[in-house]
N, C-alpha and C. Protein backbone atom coordinates (compact mmCIF):
# COMPACT_ATOMS: atom_id res chain seq x y z
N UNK A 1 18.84 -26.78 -8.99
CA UNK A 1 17.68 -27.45 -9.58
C UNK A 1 17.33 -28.75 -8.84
N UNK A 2 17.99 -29.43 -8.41
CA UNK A 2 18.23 -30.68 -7.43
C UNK A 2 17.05 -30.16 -6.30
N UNK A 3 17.14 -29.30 -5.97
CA UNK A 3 16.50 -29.09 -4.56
C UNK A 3 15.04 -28.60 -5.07
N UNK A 4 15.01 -27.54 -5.86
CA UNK A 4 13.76 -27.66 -6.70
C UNK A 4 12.91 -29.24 -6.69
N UNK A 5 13.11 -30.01 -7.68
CA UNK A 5 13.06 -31.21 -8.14
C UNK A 5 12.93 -32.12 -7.12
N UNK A 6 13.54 -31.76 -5.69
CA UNK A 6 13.19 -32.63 -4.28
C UNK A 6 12.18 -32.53 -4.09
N UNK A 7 11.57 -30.50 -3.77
CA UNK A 7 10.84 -30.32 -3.08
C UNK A 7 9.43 -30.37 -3.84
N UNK A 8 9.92 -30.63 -5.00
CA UNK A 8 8.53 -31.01 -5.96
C UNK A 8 7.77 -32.32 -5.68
N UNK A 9 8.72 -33.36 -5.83
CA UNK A 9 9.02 -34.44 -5.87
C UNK A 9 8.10 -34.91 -3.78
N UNK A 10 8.85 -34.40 -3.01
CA UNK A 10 7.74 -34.27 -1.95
C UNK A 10 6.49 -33.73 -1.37
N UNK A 11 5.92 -32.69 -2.24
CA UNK A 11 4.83 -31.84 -2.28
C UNK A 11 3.80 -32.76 -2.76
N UNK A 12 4.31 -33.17 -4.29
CA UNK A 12 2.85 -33.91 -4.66
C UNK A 12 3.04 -35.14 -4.57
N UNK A 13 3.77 -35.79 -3.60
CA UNK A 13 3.55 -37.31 -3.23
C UNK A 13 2.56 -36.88 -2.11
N UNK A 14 2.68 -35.90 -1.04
CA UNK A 14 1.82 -35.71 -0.37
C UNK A 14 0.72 -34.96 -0.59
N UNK A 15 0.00 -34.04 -1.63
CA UNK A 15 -0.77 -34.33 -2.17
C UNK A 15 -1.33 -35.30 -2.76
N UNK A 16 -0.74 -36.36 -3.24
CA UNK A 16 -1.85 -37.56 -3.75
C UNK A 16 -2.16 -38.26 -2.63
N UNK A 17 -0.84 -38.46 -1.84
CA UNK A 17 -1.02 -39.38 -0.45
C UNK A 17 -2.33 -38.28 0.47
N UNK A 18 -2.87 -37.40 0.26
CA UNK A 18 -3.21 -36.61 1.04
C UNK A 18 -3.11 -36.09 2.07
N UNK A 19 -1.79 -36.40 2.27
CA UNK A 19 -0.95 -36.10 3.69
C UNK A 19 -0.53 -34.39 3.71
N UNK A 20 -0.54 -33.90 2.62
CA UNK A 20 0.33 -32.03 2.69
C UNK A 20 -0.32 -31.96 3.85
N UNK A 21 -1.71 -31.74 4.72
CA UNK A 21 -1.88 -30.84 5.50
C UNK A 21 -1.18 -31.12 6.71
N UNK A 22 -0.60 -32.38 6.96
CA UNK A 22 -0.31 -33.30 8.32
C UNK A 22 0.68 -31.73 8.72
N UNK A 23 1.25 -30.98 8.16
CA UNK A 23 2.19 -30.40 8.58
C UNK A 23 1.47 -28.93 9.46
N UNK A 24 0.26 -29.15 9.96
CA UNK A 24 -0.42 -28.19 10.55
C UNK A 24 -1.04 -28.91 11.84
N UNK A 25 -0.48 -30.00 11.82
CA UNK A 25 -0.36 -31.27 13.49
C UNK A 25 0.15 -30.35 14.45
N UNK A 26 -0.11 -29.49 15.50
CA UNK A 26 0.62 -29.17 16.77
C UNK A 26 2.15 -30.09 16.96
N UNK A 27 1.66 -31.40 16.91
CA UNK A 27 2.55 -32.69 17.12
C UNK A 27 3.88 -32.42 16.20
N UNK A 28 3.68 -31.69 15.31
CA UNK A 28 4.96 -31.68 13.99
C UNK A 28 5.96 -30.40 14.54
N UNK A 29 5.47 -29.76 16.04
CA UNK A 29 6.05 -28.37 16.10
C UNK A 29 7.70 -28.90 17.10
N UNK A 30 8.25 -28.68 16.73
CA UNK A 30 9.90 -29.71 17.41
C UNK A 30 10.87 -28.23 16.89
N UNK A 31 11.87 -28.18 17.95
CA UNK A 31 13.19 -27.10 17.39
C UNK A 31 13.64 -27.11 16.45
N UNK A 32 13.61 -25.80 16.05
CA UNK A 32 14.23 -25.60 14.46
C UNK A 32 13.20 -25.74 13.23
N UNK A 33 11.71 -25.54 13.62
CA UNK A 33 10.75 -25.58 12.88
C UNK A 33 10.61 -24.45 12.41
N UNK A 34 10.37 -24.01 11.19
CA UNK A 34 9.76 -22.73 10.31
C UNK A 34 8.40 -22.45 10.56
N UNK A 35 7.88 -21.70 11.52
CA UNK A 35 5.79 -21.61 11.96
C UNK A 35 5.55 -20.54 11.10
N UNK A 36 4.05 -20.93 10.48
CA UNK A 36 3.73 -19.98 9.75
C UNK A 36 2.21 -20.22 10.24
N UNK A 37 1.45 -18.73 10.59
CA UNK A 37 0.09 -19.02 11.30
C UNK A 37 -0.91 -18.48 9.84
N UNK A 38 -1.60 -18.50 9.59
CA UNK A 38 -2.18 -18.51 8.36
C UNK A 38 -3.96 -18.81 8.84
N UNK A 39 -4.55 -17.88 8.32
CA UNK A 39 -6.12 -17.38 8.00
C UNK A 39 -6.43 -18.15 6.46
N UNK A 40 -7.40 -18.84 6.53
CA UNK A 40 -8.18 -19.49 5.25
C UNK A 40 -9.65 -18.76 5.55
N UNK A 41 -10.00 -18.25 4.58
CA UNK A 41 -11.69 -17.90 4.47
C UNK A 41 -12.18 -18.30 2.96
N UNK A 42 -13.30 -18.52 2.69
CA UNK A 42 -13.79 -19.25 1.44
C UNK A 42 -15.26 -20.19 1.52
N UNK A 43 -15.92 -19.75 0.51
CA UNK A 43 -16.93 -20.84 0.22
C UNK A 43 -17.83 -20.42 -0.82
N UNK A 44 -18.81 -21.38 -1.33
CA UNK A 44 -19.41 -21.30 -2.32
C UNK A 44 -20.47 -20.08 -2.73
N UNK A 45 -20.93 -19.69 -1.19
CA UNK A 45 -21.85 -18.86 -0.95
C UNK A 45 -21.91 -18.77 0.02
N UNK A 46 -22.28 -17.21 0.09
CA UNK A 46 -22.70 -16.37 1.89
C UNK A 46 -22.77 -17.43 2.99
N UNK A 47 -23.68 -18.67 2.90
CA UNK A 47 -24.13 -19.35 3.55
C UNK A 47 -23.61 -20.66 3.92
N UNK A 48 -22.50 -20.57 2.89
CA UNK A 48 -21.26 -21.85 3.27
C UNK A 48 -20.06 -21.37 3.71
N UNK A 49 -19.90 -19.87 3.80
CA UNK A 49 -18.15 -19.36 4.23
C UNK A 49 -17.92 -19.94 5.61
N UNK A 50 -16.47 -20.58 4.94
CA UNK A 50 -15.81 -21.26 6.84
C UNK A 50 -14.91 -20.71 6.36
N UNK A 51 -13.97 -20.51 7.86
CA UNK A 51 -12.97 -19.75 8.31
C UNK A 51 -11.88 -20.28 9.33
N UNK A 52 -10.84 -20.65 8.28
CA UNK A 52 -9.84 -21.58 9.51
C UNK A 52 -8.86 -20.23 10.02
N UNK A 53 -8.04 -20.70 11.01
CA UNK A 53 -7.03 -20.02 11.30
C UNK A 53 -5.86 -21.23 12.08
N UNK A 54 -4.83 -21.20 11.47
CA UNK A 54 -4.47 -22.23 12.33
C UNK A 54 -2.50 -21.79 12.32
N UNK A 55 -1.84 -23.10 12.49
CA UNK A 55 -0.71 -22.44 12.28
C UNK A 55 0.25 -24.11 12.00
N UNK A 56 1.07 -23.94 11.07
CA UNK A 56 1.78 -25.01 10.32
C UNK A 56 3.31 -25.00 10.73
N UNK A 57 3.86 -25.94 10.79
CA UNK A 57 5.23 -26.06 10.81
C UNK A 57 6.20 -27.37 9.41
N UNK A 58 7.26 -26.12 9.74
CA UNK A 58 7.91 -26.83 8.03
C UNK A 58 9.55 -26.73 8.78
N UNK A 59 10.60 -27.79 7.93
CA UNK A 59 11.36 -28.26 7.87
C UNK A 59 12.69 -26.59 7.95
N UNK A 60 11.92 -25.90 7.09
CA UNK A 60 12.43 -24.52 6.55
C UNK A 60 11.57 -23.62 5.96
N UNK A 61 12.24 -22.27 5.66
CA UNK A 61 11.60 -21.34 5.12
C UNK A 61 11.27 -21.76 3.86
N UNK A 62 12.36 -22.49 3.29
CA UNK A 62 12.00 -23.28 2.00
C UNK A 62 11.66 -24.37 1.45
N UNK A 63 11.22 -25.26 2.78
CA UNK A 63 10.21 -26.02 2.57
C UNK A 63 8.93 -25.15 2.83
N UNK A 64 8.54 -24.26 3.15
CA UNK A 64 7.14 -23.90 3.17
C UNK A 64 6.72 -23.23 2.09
N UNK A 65 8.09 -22.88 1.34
CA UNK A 65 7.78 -22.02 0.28
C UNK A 65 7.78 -23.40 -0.83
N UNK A 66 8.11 -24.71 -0.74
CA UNK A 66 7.86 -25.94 -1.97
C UNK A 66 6.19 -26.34 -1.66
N UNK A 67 5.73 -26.23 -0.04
CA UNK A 67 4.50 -26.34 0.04
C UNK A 67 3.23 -25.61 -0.53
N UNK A 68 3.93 -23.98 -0.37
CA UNK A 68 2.79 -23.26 -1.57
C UNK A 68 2.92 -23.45 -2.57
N UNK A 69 4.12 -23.84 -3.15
CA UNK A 69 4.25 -23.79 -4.70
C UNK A 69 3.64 -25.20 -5.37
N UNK A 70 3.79 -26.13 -4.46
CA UNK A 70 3.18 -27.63 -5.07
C UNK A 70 1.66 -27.98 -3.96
N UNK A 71 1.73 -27.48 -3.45
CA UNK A 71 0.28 -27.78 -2.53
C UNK A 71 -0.63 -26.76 -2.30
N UNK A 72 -0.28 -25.81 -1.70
CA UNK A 72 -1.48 -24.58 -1.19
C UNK A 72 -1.68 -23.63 -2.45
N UNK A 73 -0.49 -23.38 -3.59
CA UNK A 73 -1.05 -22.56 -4.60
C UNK A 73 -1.88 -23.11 -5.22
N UNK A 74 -1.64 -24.53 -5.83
CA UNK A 74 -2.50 -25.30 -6.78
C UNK A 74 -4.03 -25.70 -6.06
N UNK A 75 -4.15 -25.58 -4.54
CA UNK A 75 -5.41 -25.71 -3.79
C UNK A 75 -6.32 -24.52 -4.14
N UNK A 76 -5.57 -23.37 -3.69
CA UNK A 76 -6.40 -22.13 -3.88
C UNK A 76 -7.14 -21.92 -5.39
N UNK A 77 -5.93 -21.91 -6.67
CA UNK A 77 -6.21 -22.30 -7.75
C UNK A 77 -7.39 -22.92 -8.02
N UNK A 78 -7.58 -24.27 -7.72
CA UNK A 78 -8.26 -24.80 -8.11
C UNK A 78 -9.51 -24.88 -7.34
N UNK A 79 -9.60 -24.57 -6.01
CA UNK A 79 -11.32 -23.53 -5.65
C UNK A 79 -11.63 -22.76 -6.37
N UNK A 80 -10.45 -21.42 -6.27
CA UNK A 80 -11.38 -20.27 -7.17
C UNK A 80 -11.91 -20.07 -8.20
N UNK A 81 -10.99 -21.50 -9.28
CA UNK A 81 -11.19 -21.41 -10.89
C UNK A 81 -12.55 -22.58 -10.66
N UNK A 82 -12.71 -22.76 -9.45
CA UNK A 82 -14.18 -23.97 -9.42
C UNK A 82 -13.54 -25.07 -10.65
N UNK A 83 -12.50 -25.60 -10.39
CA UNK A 83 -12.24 -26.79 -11.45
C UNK A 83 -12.85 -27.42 -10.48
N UNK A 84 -12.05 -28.04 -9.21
CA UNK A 84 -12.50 -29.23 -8.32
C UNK A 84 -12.17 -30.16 -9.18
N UNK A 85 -10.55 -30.47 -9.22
CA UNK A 85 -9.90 -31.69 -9.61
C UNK A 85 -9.50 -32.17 -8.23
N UNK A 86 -9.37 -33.81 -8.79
CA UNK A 86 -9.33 -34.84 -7.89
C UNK A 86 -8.66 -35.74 -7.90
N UNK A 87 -7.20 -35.84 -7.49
CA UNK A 87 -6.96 -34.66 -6.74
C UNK A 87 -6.05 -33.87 -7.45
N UNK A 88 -5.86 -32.58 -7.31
CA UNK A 88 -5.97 -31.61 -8.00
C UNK A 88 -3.96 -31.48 -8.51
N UNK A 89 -4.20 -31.07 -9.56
CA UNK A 89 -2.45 -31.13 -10.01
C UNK A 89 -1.98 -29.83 -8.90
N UNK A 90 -0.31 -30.57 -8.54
CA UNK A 90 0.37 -29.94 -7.75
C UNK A 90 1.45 -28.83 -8.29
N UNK A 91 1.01 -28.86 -10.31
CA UNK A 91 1.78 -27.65 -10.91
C UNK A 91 0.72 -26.63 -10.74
N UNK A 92 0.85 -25.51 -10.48
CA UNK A 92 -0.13 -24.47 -10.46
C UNK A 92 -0.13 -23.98 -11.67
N UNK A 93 0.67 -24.05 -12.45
CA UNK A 93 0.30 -23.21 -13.49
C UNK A 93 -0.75 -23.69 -14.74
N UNK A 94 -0.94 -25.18 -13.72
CA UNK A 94 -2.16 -25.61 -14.86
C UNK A 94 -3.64 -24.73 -14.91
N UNK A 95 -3.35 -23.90 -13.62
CA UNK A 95 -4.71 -23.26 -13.42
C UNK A 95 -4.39 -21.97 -14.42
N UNK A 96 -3.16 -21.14 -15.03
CA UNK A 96 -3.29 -19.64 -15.48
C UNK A 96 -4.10 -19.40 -16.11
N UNK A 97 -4.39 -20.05 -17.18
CA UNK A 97 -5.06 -19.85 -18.37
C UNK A 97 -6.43 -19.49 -18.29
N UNK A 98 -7.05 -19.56 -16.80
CA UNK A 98 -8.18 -19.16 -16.56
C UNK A 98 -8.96 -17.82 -16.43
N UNK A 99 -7.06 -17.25 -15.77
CA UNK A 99 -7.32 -15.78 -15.27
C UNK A 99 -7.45 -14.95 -16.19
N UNK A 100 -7.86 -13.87 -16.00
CA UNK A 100 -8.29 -12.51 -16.87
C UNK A 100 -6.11 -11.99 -16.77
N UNK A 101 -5.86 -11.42 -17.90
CA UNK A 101 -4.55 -10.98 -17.83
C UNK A 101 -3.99 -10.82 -16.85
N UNK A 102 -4.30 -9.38 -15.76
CA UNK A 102 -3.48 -8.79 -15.05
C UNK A 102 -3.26 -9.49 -13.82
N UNK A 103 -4.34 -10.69 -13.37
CA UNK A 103 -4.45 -11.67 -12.51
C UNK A 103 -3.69 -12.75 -12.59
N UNK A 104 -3.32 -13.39 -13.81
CA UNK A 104 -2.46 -13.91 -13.91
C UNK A 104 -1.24 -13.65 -14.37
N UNK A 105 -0.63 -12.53 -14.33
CA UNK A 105 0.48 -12.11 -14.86
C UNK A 105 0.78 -12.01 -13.15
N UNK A 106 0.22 -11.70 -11.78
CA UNK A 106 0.67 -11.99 -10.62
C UNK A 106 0.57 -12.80 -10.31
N UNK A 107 0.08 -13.74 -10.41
CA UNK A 107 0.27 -15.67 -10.20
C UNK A 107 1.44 -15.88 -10.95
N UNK A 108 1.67 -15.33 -11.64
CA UNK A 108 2.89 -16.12 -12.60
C UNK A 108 4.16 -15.87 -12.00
N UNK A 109 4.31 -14.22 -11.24
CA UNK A 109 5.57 -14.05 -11.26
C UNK A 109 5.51 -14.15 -9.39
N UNK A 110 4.75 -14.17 -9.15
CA UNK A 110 5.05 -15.10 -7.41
C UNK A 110 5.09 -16.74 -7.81
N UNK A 111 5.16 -17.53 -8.49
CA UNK A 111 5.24 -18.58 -8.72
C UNK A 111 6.98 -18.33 -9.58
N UNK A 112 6.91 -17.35 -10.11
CA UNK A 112 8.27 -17.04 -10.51
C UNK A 112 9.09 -16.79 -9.55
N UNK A 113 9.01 -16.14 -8.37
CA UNK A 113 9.46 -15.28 -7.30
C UNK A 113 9.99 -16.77 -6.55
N UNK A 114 9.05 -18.00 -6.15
CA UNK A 114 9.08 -19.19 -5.65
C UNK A 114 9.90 -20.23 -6.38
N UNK A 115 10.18 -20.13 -7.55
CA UNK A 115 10.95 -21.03 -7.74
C UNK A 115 12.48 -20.94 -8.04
N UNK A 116 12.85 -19.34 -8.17
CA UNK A 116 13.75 -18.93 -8.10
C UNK A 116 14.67 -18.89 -6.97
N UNK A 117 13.67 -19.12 -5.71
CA UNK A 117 13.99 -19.21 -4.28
C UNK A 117 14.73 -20.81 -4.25
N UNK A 118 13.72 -21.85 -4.59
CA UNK A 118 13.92 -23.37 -4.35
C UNK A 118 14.84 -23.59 -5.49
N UNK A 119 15.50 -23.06 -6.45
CA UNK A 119 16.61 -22.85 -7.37
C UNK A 119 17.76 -22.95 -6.93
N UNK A 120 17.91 -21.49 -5.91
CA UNK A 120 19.08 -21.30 -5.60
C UNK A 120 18.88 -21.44 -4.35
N UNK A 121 18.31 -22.10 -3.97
CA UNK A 121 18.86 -23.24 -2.53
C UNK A 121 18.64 -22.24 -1.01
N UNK A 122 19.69 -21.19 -1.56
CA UNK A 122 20.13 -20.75 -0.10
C UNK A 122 19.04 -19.76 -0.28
N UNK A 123 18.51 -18.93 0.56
CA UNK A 123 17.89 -17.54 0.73
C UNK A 123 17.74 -16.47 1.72
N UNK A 124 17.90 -15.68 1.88
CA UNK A 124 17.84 -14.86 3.48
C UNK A 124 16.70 -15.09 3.73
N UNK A 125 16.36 -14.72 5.17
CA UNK A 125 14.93 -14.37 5.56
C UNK A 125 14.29 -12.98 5.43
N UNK A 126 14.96 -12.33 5.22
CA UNK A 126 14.08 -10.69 3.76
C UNK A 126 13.85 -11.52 2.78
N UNK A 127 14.31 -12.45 1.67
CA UNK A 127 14.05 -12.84 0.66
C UNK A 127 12.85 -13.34 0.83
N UNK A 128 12.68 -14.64 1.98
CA UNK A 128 11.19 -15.55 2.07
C UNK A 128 10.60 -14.42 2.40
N UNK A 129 10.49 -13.71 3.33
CA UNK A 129 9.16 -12.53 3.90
C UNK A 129 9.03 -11.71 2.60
N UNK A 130 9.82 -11.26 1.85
CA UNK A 130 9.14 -10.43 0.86
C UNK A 130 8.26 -11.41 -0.02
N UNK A 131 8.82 -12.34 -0.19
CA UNK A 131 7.43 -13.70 -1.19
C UNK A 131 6.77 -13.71 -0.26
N UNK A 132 6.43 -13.89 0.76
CA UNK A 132 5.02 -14.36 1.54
C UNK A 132 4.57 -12.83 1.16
N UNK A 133 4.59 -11.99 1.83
CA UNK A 133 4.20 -10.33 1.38
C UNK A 133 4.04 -10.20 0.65
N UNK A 134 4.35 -11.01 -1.01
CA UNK A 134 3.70 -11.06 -2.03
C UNK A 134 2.87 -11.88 -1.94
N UNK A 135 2.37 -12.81 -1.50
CA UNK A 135 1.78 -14.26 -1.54
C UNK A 135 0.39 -13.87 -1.31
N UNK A 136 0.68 -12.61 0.36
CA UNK A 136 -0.64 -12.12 0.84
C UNK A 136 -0.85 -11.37 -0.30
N UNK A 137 -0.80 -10.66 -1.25
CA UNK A 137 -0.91 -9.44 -2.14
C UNK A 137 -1.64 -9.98 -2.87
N UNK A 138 -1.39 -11.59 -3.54
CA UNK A 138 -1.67 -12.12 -4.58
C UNK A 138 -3.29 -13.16 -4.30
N UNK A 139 -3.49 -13.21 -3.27
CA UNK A 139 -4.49 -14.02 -2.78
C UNK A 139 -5.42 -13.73 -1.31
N UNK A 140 -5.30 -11.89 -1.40
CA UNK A 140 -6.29 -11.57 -0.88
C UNK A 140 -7.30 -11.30 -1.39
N UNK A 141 -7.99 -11.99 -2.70
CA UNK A 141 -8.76 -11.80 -2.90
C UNK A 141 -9.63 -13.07 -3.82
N UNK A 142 -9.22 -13.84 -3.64
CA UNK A 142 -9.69 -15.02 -4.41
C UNK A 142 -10.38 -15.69 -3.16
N UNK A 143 -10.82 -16.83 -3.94
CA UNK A 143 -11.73 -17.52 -2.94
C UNK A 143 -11.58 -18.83 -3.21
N UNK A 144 -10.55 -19.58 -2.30
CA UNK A 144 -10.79 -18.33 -0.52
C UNK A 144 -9.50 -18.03 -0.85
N UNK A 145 -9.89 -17.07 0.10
CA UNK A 145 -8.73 -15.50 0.38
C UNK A 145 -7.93 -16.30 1.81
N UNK A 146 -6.40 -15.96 1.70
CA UNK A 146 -5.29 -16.91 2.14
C UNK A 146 -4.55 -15.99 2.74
N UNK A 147 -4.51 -15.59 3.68
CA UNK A 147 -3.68 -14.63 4.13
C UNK A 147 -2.19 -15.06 5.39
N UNK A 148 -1.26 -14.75 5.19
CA UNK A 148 -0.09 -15.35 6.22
C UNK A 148 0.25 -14.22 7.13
N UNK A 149 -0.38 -14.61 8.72
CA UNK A 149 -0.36 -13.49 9.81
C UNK A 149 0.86 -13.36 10.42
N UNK A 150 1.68 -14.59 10.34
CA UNK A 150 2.86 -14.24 11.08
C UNK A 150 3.67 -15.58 10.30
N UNK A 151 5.05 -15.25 10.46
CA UNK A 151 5.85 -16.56 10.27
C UNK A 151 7.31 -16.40 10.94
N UNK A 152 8.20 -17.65 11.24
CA UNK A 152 9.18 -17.13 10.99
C UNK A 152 9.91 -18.22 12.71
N UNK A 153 10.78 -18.43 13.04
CA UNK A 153 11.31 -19.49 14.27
C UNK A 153 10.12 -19.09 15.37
N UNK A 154 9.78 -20.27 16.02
CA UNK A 154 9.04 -20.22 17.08
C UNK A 154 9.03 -19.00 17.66
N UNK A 155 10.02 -18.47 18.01
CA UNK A 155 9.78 -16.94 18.80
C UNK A 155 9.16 -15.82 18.10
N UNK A 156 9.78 -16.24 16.79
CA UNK A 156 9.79 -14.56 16.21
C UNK A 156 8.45 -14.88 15.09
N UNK A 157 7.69 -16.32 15.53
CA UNK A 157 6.47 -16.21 15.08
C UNK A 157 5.61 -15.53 16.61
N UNK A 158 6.25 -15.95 17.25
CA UNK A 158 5.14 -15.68 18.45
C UNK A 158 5.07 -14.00 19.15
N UNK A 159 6.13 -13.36 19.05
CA UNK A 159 6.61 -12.09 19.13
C UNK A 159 6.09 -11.16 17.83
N UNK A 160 5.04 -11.96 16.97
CA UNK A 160 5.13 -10.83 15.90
C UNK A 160 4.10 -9.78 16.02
N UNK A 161 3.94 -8.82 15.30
CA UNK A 161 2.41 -7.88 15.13
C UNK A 161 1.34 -8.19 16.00
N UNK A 162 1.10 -9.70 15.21
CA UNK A 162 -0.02 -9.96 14.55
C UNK A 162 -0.65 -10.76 16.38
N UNK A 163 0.31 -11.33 16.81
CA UNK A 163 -0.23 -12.01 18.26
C UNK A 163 0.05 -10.81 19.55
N UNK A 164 0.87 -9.92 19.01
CA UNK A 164 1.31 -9.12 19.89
C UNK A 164 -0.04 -7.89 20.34
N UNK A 165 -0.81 -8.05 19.05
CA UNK A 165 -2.49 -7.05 18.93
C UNK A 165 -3.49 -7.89 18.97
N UNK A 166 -3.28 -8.99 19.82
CA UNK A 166 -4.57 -10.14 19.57
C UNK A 166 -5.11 -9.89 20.67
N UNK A 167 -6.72 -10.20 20.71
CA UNK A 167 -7.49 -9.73 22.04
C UNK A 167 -7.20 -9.84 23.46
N UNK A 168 -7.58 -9.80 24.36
CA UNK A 168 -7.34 -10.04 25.44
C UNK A 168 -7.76 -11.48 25.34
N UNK A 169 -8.44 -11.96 25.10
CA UNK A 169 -8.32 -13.71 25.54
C UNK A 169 -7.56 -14.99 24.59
N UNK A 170 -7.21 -13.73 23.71
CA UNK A 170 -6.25 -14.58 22.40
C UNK A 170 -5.13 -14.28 22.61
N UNK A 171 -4.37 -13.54 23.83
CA UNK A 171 -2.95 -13.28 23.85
C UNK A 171 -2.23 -14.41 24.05
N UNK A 172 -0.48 -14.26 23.99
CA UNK A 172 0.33 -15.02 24.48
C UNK A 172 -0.03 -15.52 25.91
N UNK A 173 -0.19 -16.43 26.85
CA UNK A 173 -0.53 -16.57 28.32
C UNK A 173 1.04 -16.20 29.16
N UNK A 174 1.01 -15.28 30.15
CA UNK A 174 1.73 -14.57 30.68
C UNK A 174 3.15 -15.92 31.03
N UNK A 175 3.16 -16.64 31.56
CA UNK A 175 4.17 -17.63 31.61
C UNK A 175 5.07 -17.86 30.54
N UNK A 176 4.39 -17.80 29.37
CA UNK A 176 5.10 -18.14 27.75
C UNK A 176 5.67 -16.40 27.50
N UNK A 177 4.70 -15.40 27.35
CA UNK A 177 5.01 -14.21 27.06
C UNK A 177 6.32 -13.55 28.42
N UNK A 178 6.33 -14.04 29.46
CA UNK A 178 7.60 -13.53 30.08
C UNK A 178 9.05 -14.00 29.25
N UNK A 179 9.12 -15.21 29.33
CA UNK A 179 10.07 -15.92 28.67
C UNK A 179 10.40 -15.44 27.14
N UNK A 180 9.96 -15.20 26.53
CA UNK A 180 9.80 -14.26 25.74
C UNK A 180 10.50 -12.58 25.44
N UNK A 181 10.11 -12.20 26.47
CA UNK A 181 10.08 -10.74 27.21
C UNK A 181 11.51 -10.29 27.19
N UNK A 182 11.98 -11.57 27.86
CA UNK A 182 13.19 -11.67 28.67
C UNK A 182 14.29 -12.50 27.72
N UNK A 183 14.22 -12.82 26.51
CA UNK A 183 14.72 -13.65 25.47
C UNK A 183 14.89 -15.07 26.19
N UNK A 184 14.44 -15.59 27.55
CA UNK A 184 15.06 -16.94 27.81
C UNK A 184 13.98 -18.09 27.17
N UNK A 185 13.31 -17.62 26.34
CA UNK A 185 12.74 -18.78 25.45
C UNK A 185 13.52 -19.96 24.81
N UNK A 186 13.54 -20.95 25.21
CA UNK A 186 14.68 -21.89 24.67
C UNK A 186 14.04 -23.16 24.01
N UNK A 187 13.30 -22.82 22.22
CA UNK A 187 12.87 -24.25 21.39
C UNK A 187 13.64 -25.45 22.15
N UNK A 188 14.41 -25.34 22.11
CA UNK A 188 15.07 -26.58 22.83
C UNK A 188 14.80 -27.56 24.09
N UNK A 189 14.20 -26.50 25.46
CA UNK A 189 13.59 -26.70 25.91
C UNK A 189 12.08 -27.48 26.25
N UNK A 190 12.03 -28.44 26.27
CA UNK A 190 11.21 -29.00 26.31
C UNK A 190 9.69 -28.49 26.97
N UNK A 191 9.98 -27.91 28.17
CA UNK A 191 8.86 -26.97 28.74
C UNK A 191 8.57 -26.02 28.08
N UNK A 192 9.42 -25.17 27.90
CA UNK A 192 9.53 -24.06 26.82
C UNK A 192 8.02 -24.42 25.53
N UNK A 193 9.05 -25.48 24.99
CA UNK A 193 8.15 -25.89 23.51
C UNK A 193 6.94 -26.35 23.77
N UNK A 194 6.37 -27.25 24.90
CA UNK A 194 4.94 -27.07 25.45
C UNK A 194 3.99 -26.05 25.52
N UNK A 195 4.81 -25.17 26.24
CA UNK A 195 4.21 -24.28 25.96
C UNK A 195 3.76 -23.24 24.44
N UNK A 196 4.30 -23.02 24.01
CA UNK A 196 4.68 -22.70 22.86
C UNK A 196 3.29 -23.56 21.68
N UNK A 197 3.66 -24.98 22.25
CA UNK A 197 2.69 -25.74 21.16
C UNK A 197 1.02 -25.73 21.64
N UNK A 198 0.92 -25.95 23.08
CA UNK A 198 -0.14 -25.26 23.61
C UNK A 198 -1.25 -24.05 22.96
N UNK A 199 -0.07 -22.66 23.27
CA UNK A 199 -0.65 -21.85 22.73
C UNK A 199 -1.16 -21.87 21.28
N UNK A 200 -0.37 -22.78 20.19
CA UNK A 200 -0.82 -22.79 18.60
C UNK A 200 -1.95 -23.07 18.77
N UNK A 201 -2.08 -24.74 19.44
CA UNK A 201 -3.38 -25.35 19.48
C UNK A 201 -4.24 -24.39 19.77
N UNK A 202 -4.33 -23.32 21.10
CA UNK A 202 -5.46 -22.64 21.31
C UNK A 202 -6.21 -21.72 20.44
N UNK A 203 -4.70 -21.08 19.52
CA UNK A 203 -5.64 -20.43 18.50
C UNK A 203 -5.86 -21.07 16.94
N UNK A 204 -5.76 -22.69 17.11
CA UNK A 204 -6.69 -22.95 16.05
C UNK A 204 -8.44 -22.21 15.96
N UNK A 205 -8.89 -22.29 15.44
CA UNK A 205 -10.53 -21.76 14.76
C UNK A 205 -10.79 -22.05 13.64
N UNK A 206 -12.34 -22.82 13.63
CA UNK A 206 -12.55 -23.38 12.58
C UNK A 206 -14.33 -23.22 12.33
């Protein structure tokens, strides 16, 4: 519960401070970072939809999972339910009461799924990927719709699906993707991680 209660405790200081997003800085990407690349789409109307794509780095798998639970759930929340609080509570479950049943009976138990994680401290990495895999399930369809394309240590974000089927001018750049290839990718590496942070920056879109 301690660690719960931390990661609460740092979520919505940086929500009020309005700092949560700082953790999607290129600058924050250093060895031993948790990357998670993530699609935002949303807006009021046809004629206002923007579309980020960018990619975040966290402390751990379970700090990114205290960030949805006190920052990005209660964000989404509170677009789709059109409250537009200011700034907006970092418990999400102030938003349930809005949803039609079966909608919030899956907000509830991925918010259940999340705190059971930051509970018991430790977690595999099947445990976090099956909550994000719920996370996408639960918020492909609200607005905006939140989808998580890849996550997981610098490599095995960059090695995944999702960059591995990206266009020809959105691929890995052949210098980074050998190293790679060949497992001598080394976070540690300072060149290495240039590169690496490079490429995030390029596929920001906004």
């Amino acid at each position: 519960m301690k660690y719960f209660e931390r990661m609460k405790k740092k979520w919505e200081r940086r929500v009020k401070l309005g700092k949560a997003g700082d953790c999607f800085d290129p600058g924050q990407l250093e060895p031993g970072k948790f990357c998670v690349h993530l699609a935002d789409c949303g807006g009021e109307s046809m004629a206002s939809v923007s579309e980020i794509e960018t990619t975040g780095f966290f402390d751990s798998g379970l700090d990114f999972l205290g960030f949805l639970r006190f920052a990005e759930v209660p964000r989404i929340l509170d677009e789709d339910t059109q409250t537009y609080q200011q700034p907006f509570p970092a418990v999400a479950d102030f938003y349930l009461e809005k949803y039609e049943t079966d909608q919030r009976e899956q907000i509830d138990q991925l918010l259940g799924q999340i705190d059971k994680c930051l509970i018991s401290w430790t977690v595999t990495k099947e445990v976090v990927s099956n909550v994000l895999n719920d996370f996408n399930s639960t918020f492909m369809s609200t607005n905006p719709e939140v989808q998580l394309l890849s996550w997981g240590s610098v490599s095995e974000t960059l090695t995944s699906p999702y960059f591995k089927e990206a266009d020809e001018d959105q691929e890995v750049p052949p210098e980074l993707q050998k190293l790679l290839d060949t497992s001598k990718f080394d976070e540690d590496n300072i060149d290495h991680l240039a590169l690496a942070r490079e490429f995030f920056e390029s596929r920001f879109a906004a």
